[in-house]
Protein backbone atom coordinates (compact mmCIF):
# COMPACT_ATOMS: atom_id res chain seq x y z
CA UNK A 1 -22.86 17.30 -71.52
CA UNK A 2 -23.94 14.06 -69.79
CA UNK A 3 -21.37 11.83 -67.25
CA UNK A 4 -20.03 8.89 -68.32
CA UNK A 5 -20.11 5.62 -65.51
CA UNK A 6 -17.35 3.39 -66.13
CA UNK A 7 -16.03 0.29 -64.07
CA UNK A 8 -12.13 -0.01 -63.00
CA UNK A 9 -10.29 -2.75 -61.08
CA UNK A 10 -7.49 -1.61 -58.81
CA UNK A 11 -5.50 -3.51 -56.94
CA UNK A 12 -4.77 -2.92 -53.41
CA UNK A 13 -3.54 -4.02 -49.55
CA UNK A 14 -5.26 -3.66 -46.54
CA UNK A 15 -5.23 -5.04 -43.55
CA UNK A 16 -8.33 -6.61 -41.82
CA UNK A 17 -8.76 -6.99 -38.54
CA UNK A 18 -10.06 -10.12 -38.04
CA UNK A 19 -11.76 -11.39 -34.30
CA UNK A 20 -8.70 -14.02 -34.21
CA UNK A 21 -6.26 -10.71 -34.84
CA UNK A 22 -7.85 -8.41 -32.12
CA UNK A 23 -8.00 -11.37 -29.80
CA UNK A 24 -3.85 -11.56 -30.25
CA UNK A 25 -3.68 -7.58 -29.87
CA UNK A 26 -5.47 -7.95 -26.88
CA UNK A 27 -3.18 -10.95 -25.85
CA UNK A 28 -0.53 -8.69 -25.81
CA UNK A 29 -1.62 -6.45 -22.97
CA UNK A 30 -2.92 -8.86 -20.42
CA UNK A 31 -1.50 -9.51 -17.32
CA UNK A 32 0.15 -12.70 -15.71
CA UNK A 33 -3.19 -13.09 -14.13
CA UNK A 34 -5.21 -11.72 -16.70
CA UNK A 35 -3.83 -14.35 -19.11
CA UNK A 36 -3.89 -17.00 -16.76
CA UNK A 37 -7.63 -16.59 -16.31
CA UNK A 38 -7.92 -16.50 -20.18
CA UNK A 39 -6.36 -19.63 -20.62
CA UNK A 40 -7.85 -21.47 -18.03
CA UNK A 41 -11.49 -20.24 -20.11
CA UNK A 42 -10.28 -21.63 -23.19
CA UNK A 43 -9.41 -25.25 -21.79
CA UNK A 44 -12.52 -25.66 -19.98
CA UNK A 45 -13.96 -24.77 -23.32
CA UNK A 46 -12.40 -26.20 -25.80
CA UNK A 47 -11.76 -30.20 -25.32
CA UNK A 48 -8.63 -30.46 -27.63
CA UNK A 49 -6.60 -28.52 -25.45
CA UNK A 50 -4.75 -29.78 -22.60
CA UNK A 51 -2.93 -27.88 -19.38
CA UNK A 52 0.52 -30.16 -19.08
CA UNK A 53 2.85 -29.79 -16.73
CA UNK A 54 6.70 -28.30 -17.25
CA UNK A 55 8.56 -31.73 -17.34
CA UNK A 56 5.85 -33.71 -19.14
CA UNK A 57 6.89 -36.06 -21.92
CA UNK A 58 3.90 -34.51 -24.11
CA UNK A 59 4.75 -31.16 -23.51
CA UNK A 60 8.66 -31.89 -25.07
CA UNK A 61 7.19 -33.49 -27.80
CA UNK A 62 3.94 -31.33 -28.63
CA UNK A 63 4.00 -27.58 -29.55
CA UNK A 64 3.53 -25.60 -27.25
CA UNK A 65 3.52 -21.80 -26.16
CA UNK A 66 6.17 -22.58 -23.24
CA UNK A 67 7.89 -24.53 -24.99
CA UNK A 68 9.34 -21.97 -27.83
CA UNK A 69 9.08 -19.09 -25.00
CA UNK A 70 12.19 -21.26 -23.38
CA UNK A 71 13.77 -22.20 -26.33
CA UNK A 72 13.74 -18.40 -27.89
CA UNK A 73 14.85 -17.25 -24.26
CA UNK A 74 17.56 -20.04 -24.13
CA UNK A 75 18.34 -18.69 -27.80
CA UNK A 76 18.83 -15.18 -27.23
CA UNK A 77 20.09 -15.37 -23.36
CA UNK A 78 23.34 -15.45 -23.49
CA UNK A 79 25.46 -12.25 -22.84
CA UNK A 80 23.47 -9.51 -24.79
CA UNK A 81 26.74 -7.32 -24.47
CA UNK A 82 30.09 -6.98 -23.42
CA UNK A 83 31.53 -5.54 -20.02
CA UNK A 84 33.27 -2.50 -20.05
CA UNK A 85 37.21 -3.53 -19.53
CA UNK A 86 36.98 -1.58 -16.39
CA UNK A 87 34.28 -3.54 -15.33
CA UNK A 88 35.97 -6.92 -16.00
CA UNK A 89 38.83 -5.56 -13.53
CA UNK A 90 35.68 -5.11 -11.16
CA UNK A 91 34.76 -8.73 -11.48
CA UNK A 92 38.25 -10.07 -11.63
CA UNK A 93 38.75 -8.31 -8.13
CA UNK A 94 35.32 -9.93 -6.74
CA UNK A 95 36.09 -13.37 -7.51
CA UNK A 96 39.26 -12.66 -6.19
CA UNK A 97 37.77 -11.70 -2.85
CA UNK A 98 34.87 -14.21 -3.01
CA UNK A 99 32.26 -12.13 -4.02
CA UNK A 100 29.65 -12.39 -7.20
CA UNK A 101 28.32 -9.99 -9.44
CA UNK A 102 25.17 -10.05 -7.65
CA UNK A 103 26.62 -9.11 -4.65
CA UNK A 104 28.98 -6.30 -6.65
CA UNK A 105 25.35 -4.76 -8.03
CA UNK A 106 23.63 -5.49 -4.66
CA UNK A 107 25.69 -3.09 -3.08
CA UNK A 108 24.82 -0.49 -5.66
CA UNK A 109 22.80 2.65 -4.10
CA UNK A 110 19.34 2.83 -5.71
CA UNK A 111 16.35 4.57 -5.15
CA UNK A 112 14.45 1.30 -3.75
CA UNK A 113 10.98 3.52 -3.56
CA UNK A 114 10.73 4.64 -6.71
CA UNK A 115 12.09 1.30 -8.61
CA UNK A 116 9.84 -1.56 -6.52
CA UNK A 117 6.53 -2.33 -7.71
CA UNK A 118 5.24 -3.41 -4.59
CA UNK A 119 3.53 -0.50 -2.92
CA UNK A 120 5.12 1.46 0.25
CA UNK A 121 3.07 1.13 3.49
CA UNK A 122 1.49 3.70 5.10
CA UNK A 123 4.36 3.84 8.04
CA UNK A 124 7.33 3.93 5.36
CA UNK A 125 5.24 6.39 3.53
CA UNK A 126 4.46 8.66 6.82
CA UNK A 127 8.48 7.76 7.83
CA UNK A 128 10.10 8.97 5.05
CA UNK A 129 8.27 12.49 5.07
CA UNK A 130 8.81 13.21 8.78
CA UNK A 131 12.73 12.52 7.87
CA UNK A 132 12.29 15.61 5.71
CA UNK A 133 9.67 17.98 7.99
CA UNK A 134 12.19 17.79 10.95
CA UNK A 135 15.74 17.26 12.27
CA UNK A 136 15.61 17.15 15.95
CA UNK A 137 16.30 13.86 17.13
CA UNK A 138 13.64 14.02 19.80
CA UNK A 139 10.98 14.73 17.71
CA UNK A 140 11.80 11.96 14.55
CA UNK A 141 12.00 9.37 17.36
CA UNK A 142 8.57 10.50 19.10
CA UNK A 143 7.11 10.73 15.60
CA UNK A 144 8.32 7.36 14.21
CA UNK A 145 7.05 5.66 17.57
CA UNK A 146 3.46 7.26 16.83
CA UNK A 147 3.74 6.37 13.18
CA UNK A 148 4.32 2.64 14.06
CA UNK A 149 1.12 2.72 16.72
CA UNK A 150 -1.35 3.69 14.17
CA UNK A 151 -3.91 1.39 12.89
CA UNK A 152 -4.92 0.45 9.41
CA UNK A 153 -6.97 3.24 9.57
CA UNK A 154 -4.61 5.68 9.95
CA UNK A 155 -5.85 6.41 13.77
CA UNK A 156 -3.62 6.75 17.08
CA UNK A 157 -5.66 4.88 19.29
CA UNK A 158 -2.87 5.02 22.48
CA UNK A 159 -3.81 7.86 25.00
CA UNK A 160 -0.73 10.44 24.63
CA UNK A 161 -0.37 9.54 28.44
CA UNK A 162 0.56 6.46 27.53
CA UNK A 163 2.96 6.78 25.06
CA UNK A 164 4.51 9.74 26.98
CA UNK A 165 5.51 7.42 30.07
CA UNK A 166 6.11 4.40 27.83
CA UNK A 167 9.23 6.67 25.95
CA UNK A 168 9.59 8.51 29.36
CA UNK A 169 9.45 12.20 27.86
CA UNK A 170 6.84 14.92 27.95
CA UNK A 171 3.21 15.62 27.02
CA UNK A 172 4.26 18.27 25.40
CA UNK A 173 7.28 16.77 23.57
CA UNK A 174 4.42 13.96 22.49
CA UNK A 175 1.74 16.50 21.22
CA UNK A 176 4.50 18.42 19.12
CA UNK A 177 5.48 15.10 17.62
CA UNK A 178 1.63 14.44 16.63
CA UNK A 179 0.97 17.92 15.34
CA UNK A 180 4.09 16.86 12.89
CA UNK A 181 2.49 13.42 12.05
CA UNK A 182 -0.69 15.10 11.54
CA UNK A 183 0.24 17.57 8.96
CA UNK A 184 1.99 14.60 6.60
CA UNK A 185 0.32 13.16 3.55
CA UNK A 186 -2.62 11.45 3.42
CA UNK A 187 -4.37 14.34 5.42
CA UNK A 188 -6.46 13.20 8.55
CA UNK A 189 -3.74 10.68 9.20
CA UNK A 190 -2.78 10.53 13.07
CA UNK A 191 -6.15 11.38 14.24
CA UNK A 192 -7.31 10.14 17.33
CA UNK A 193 -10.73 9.72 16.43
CA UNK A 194 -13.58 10.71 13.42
CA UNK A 195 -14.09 14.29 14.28
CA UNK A 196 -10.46 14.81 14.18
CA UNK A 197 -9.82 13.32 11.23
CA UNK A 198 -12.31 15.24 9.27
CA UNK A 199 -11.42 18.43 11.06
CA UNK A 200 -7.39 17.73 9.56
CA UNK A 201 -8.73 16.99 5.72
CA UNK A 202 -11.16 20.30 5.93
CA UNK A 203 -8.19 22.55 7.65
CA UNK A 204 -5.67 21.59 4.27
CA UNK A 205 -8.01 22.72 2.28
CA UNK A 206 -8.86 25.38 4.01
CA UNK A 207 -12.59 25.16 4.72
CA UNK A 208 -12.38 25.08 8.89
CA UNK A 209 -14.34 27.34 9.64
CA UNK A 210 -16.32 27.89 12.98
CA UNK A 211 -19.62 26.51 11.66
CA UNK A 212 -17.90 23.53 10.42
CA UNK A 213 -15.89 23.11 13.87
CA UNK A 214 -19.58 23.15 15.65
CA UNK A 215 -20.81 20.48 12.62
CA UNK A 216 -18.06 18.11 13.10
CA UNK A 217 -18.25 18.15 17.19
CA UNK A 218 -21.75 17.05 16.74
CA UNK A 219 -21.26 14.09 14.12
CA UNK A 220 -24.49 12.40 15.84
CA UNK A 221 -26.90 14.81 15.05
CA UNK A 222 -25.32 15.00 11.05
CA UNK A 223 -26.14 10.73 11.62
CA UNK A 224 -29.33 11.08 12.50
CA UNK A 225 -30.31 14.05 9.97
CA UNK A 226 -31.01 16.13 12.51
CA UNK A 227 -30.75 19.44 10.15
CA UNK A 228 -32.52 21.89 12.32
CA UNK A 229 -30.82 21.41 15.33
CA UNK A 230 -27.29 21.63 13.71
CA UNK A 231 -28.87 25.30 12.01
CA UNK A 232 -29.71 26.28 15.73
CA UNK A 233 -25.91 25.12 16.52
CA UNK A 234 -24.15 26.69 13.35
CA UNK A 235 -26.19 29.19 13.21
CA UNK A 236 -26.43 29.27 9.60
CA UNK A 237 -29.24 28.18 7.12
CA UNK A 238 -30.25 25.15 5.80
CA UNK A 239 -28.95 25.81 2.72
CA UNK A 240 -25.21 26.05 4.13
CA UNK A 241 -26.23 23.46 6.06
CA UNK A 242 -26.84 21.02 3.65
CA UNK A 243 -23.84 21.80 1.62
CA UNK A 244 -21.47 21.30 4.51
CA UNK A 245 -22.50 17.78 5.33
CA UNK A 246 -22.19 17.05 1.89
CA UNK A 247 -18.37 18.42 1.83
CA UNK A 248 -17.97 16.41 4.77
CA UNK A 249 -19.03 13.07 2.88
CA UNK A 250 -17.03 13.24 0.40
CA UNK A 251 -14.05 13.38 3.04
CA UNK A 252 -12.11 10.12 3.60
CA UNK A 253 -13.01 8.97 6.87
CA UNK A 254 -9.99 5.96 6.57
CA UNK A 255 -6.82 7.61 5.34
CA UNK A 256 -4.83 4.42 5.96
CA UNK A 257 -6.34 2.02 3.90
CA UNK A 258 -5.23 3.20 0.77
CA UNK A 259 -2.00 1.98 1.45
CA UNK A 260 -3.45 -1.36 3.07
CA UNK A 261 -2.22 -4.43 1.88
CA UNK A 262 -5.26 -5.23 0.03
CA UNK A 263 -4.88 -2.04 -1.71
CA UNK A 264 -1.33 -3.41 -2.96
CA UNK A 265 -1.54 -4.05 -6.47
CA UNK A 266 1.38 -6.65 -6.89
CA UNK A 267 3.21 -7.53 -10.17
CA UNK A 268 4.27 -10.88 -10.81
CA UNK A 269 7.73 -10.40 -13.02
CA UNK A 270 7.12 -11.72 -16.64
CA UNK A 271 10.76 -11.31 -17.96
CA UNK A 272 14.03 -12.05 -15.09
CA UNK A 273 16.98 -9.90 -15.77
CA UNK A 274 20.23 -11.24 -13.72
CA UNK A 275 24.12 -10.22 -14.51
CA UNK A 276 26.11 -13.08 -15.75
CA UNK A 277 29.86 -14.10 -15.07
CA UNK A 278 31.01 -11.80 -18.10
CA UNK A 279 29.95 -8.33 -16.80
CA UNK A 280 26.76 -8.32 -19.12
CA UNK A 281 22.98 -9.59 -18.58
CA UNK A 282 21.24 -12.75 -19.12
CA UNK A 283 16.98 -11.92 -20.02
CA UNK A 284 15.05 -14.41 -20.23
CA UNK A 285 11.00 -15.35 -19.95
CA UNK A 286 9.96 -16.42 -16.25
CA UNK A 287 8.95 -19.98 -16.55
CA UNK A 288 6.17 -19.45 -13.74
CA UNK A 289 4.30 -16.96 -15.95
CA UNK A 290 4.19 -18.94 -18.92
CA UNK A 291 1.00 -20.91 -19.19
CA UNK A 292 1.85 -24.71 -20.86
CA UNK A 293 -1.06 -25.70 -22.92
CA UNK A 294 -1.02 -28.46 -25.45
CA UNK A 295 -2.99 -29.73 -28.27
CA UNK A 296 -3.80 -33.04 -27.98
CA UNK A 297 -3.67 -34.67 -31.25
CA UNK A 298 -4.32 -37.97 -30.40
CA UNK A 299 -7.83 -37.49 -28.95
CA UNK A 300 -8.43 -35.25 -32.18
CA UNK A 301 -7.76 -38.43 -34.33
CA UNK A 302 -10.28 -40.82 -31.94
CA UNK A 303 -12.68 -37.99 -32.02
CA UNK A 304 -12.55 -36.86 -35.61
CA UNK A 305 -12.74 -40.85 -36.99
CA UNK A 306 -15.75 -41.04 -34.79
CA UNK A 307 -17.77 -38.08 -35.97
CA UNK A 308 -20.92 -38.52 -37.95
CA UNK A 309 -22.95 -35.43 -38.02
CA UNK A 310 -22.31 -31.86 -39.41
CA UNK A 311 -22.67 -29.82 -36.50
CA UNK A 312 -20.34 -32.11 -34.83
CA UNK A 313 -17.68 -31.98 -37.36
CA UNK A 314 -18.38 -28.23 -37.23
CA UNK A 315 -17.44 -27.95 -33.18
CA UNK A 316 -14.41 -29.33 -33.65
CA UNK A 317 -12.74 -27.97 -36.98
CA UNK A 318 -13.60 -24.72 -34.67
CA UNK A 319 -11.70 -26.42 -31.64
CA UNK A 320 -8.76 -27.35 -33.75
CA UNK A 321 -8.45 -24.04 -35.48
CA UNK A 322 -8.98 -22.11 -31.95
CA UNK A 323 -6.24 -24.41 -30.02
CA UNK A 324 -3.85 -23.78 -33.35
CA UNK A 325 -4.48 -20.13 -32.73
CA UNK A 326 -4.29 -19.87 -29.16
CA UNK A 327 -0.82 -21.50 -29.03
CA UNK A 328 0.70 -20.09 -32.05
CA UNK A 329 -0.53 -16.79 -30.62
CA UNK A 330 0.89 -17.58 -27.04
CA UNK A 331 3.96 -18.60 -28.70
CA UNK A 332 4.12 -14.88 -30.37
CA UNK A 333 3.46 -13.01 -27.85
CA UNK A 334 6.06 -14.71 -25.14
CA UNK A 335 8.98 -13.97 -28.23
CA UNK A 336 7.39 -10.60 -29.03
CA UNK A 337 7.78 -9.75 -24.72
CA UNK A 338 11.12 -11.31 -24.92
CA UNK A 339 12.04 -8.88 -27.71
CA UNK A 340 11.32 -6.05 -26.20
CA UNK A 341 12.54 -6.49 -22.98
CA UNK A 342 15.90 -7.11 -24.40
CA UNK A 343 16.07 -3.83 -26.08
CA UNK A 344 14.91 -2.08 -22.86
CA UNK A 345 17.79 -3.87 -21.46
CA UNK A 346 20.40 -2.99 -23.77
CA UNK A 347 19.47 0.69 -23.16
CA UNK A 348 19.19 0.73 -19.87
CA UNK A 349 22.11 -1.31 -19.05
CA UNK A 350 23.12 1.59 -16.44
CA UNK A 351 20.33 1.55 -14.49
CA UNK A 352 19.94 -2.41 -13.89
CA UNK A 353 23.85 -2.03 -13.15
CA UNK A 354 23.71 1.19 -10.64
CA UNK A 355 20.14 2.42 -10.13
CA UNK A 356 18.12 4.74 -10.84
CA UNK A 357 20.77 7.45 -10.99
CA UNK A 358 21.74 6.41 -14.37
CA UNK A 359 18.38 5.75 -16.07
CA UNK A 360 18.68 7.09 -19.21
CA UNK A 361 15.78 9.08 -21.64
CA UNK A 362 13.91 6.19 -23.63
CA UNK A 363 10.60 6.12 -25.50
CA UNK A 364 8.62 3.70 -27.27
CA UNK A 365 9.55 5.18 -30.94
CA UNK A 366 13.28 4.05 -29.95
CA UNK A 367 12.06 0.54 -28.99
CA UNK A 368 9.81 0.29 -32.00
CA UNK A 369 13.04 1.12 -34.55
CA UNK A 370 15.01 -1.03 -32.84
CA UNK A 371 12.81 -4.38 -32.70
CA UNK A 372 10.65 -3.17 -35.69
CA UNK A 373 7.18 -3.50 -34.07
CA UNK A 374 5.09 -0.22 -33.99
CA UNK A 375 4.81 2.14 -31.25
CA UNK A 376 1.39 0.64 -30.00
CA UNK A 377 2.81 -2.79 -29.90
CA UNK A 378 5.24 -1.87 -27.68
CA UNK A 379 3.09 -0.13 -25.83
CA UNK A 380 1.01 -3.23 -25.51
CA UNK A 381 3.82 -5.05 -24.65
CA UNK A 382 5.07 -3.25 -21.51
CA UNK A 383 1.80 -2.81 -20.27
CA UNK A 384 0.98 -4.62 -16.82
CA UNK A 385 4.50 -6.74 -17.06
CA UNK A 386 7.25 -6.08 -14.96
CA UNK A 387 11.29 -7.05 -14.80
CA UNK A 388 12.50 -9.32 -11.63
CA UNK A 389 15.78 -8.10 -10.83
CA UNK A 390 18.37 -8.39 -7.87
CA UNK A 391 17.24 -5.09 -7.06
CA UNK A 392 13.69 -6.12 -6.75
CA UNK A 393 10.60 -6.28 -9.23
CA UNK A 394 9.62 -2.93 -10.91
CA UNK A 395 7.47 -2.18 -13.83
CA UNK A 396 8.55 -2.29 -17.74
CA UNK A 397 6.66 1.59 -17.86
CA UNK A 398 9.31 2.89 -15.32
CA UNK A 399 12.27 2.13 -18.06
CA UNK A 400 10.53 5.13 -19.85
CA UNK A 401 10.97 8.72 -19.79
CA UNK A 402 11.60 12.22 -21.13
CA UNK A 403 14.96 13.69 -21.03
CA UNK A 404 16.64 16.89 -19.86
CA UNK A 405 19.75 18.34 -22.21
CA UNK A 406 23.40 18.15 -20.54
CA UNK A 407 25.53 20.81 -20.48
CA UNK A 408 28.02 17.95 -22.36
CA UNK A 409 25.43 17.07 -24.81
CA UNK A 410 23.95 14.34 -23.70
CA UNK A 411 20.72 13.70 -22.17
CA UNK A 412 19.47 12.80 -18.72
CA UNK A 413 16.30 10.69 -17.77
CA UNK A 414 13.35 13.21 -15.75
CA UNK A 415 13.24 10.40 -13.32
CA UNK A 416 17.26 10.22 -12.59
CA UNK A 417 16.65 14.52 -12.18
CA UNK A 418 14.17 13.45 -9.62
CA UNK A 419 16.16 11.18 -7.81
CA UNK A 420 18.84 13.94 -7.63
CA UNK A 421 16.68 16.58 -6.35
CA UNK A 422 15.91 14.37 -3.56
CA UNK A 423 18.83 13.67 -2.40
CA UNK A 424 19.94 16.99 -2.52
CA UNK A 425 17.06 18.24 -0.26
CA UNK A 426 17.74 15.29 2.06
CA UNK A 427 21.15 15.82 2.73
CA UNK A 428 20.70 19.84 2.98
CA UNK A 429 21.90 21.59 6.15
CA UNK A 430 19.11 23.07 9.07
CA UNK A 431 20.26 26.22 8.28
CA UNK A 432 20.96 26.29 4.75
CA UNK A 433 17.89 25.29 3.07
CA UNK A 434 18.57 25.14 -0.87
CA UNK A 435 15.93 26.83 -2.71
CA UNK A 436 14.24 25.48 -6.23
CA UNK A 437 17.22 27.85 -8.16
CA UNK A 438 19.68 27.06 -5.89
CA UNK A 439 19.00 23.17 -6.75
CA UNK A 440 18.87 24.36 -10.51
CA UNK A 441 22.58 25.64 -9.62
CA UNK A 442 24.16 22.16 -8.05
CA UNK A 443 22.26 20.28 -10.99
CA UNK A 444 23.88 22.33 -13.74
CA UNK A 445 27.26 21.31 -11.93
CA UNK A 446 27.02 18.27 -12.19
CA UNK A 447 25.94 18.63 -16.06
CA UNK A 448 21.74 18.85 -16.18
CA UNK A 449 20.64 21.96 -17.57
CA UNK A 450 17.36 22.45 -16.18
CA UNK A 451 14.67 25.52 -15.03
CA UNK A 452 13.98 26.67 -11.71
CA UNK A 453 10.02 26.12 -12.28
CA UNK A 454 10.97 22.75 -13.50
CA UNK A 455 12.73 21.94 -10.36
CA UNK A 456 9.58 23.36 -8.51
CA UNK A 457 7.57 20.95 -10.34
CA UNK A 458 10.05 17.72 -9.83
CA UNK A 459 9.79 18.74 -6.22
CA UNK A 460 6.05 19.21 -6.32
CA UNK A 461 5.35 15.73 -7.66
CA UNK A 462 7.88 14.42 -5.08
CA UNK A 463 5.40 15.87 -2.59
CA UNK A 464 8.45 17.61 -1.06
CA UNK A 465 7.50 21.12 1.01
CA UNK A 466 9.21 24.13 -0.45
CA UNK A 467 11.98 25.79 1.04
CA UNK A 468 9.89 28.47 2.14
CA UNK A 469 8.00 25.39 4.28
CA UNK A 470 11.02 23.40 4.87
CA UNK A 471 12.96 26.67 6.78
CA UNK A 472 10.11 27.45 8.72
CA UNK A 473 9.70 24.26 9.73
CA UNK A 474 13.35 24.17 10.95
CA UNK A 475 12.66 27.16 13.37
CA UNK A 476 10.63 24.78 15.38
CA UNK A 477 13.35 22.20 15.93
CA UNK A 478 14.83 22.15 19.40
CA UNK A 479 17.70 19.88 20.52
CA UNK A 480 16.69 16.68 22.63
């Protein structure tokens, strides 16, 4: 029995992605900077296009990607939903008294560290951990002193002399204060010079031993490569040797720096969210992140009637079609953003109203139904933008999250839990330190159903000590 070959014709859809389509993906994701940069490439390429500024004639006339960003923000601004009645009591009262809703949400409590994009310095960082290591008046004020005298680096350059008789207290009061600063995150911070510092890294992880004590007070001869005298010294081989200088390397001889200014990856906020007079929220496309590009049609005609040759006429059909793309697909994405960031909005209406306290579950699937992109456009989207708020500027990412059941039903973001444990801890007694259950206990009060080991890990990524650490710190604490 032989086959038979036979031809068919189906008909199908697919979709192709073309260069000019994986360009506008990748549109979608930039940054203000990174799309800044991109544009400013295409109009020292491309001739036809032309940079205009916001309160040009041309640019009111032409079409431009600015241009319908404003318009579909000026479009869809407005109150995106109603106040609570309660709420328009709340406002009623304020203008009654002479205050504004920014004021009324100003006073809110939030969790400014966790919300604000721009990164914590290395003293607020070091600060806000010694709050929670100790109690004693003495020692937080001897501690936040050395905290503020470090440099860059992370280093306490001041004698302890000095800053002994400049807050008129002990030596001994001082050294207790530093042995505090020293043990806070990053390690080797508070070190007083290189040896130090490397000694405080190697004694977390536990790897300060007495060979490595006699390696790090001879840093010179580990310069200079000077292998068999440090064997003589450590008397180990060179073998162990070698393998200890190269744990040492790998140390980070500048703790400080990573929270440096230059290390301070600021966002510049693509979409402003602000309360209006009605109790609801006005979102809107900031103006200063919108790049205005237009097409400039008139030197198109002089240029086109003027064109004789083929490759010529070539360039610029490829100019015109490029500068047709680039703004349609400028104008796309700002309304796509826009989009989006009004359904984050609308869900999280809580949490740009009180803080992070009421930030509710949200993922990109329930964004995606709502606006009816796909997952990995939304994705896109809230990658490397951020929100400019009353409360300060803060990433689109941080509106998402997992949730934790209720003991009413309802759900509760892992980042609101987190906030919670924190202040919990904070605002626990010397002598009643709350264990991870005991937390677990007070959270199921107040309606989150949650797991002792996932308090433990909440706390862990909160880079809060365990009780265990926290009480026997406490022992230590000694009136002033």
């Amino acid at each position: 029995m032989t086959s038979m070959q036979r031809l068919e014709l189906r008909q199908g859809q697919t979709l192709t992605l073309t260069p000019q389509l994986l360009q506008s993906i990748k549109l979608l994701q930039l940054s203000h900077l990174e799309l800044c940069a991109f544009v400013e490439a295409e109009l020292e390429r491309n001739p036809l296009l032309q940079q205009a500024e916001a309160d040009s004639d041309e640019l009111k006339s032409a079409t431009t990607a600015s241009g319908k960003a404003q318009a579909g923000s000026a479009a869809v601004m407005g109150r995106l939903f109603p106040a609570p009645p309660s709420r328009r009591r709340e406002i009623a009262m304020a203008k009654g008294s002479g205050l504004s809703g920014g004021s009324l949400a100003a006073d809110a409590t939030d969790d400014v560290e966790a919300t604000l994009v721009q990164g914590v310095s290395l003293a607020e960082h070091l600060e806000a951990q010694l709050d929670l290591a100790t109690a004693d008046p003495a020692l937080r004020a001897i501690g936040h002193d050395i905290i503020r005298s470090l440099d860059d680096a992370g280093y306490l350059t001041e004698e302890l002399d000095d800053v002994a008789q400049r807050l008129r207290c002990t030596i001994q009061e001082v050294e207790a204060a530093l042995a505090l600063v020293q043990n806070l995150d990053p390690a080797g911070i508070g070190a007083r010079n290189l040896a130090e510092c490397l000694s405080l890294q190697l004694n977390e992880r536990g790897r300060l031993d007495e060979p490595m004590r006699i390696l790090l007070s001879r840093l010179d001869l580990v310069a200079k490569r000077d292998f068999s005298a440090l064997e003589r010294l450590c008397a180990v081989d060179g073998d162990r040797i070698q393998a200890m200088v190269a744990e040492i390397r790998r140390l980070d001889p500048k703790p400080g720096l990573a929270f440096s200014a230059a290390a301070v990856d600021l966002l510049v906020p693509d979409v402003l969210v602000r309360p209006d007079s009605a109790g609801g929220f006005l979102v809107e496309l900031n103006p200063e992140t919108l790049p205005r590009i237009l097409l400039d049609k008139s030197y198109y005609a002089r240029v086109a009637s003027a064109t004789r040759s083929e490759a010529d006429k070539s360039f610029l059909s490829d100019c015109l079609q490029t500068a047709h793309w680039l703004t349609r697909s400028l104008d796309q994405r700002a309304t796509t953003i826009l989009k989006v960031a009004t359904a984050i909005v609308r869900h999280q209406e809580e949490f740009f109203r009180h803080g992070v306290s009421r930030l509710r579950p949200l993922t990109l699937h329930t964004v995606a139904e709502e606006t009816g992109l796909h997952e990995s456009t939304i994705s896109r989207v809230t990658a490397n933008k951020a929100f400019g708020t009353i409360r300060g500027t803060f990433s689109m990412k941080f509106c998402f999250g997992s949730g934790l059941a209720g003991e009413d039903g309802g759900e509760h973001s892992a980042r609101s839990v987190q906030h919670r444990i924190r202040e919990l801890i904070a605002s626990e007694e010397p002598a009643q330190v709350l264990s991870d259950d005991a937390i677990a206990q007070k959270l199921k009060v107040d309606g989150i159903r949650i797991a002792r080991r996932t308090v433990a890990k909440y706390r862990e990524a909160l880079r809060i000590p365990s009780s265990a650490e926290r009480r026997a710190k406490g022992r230590h604490r000694r009136p002033f």
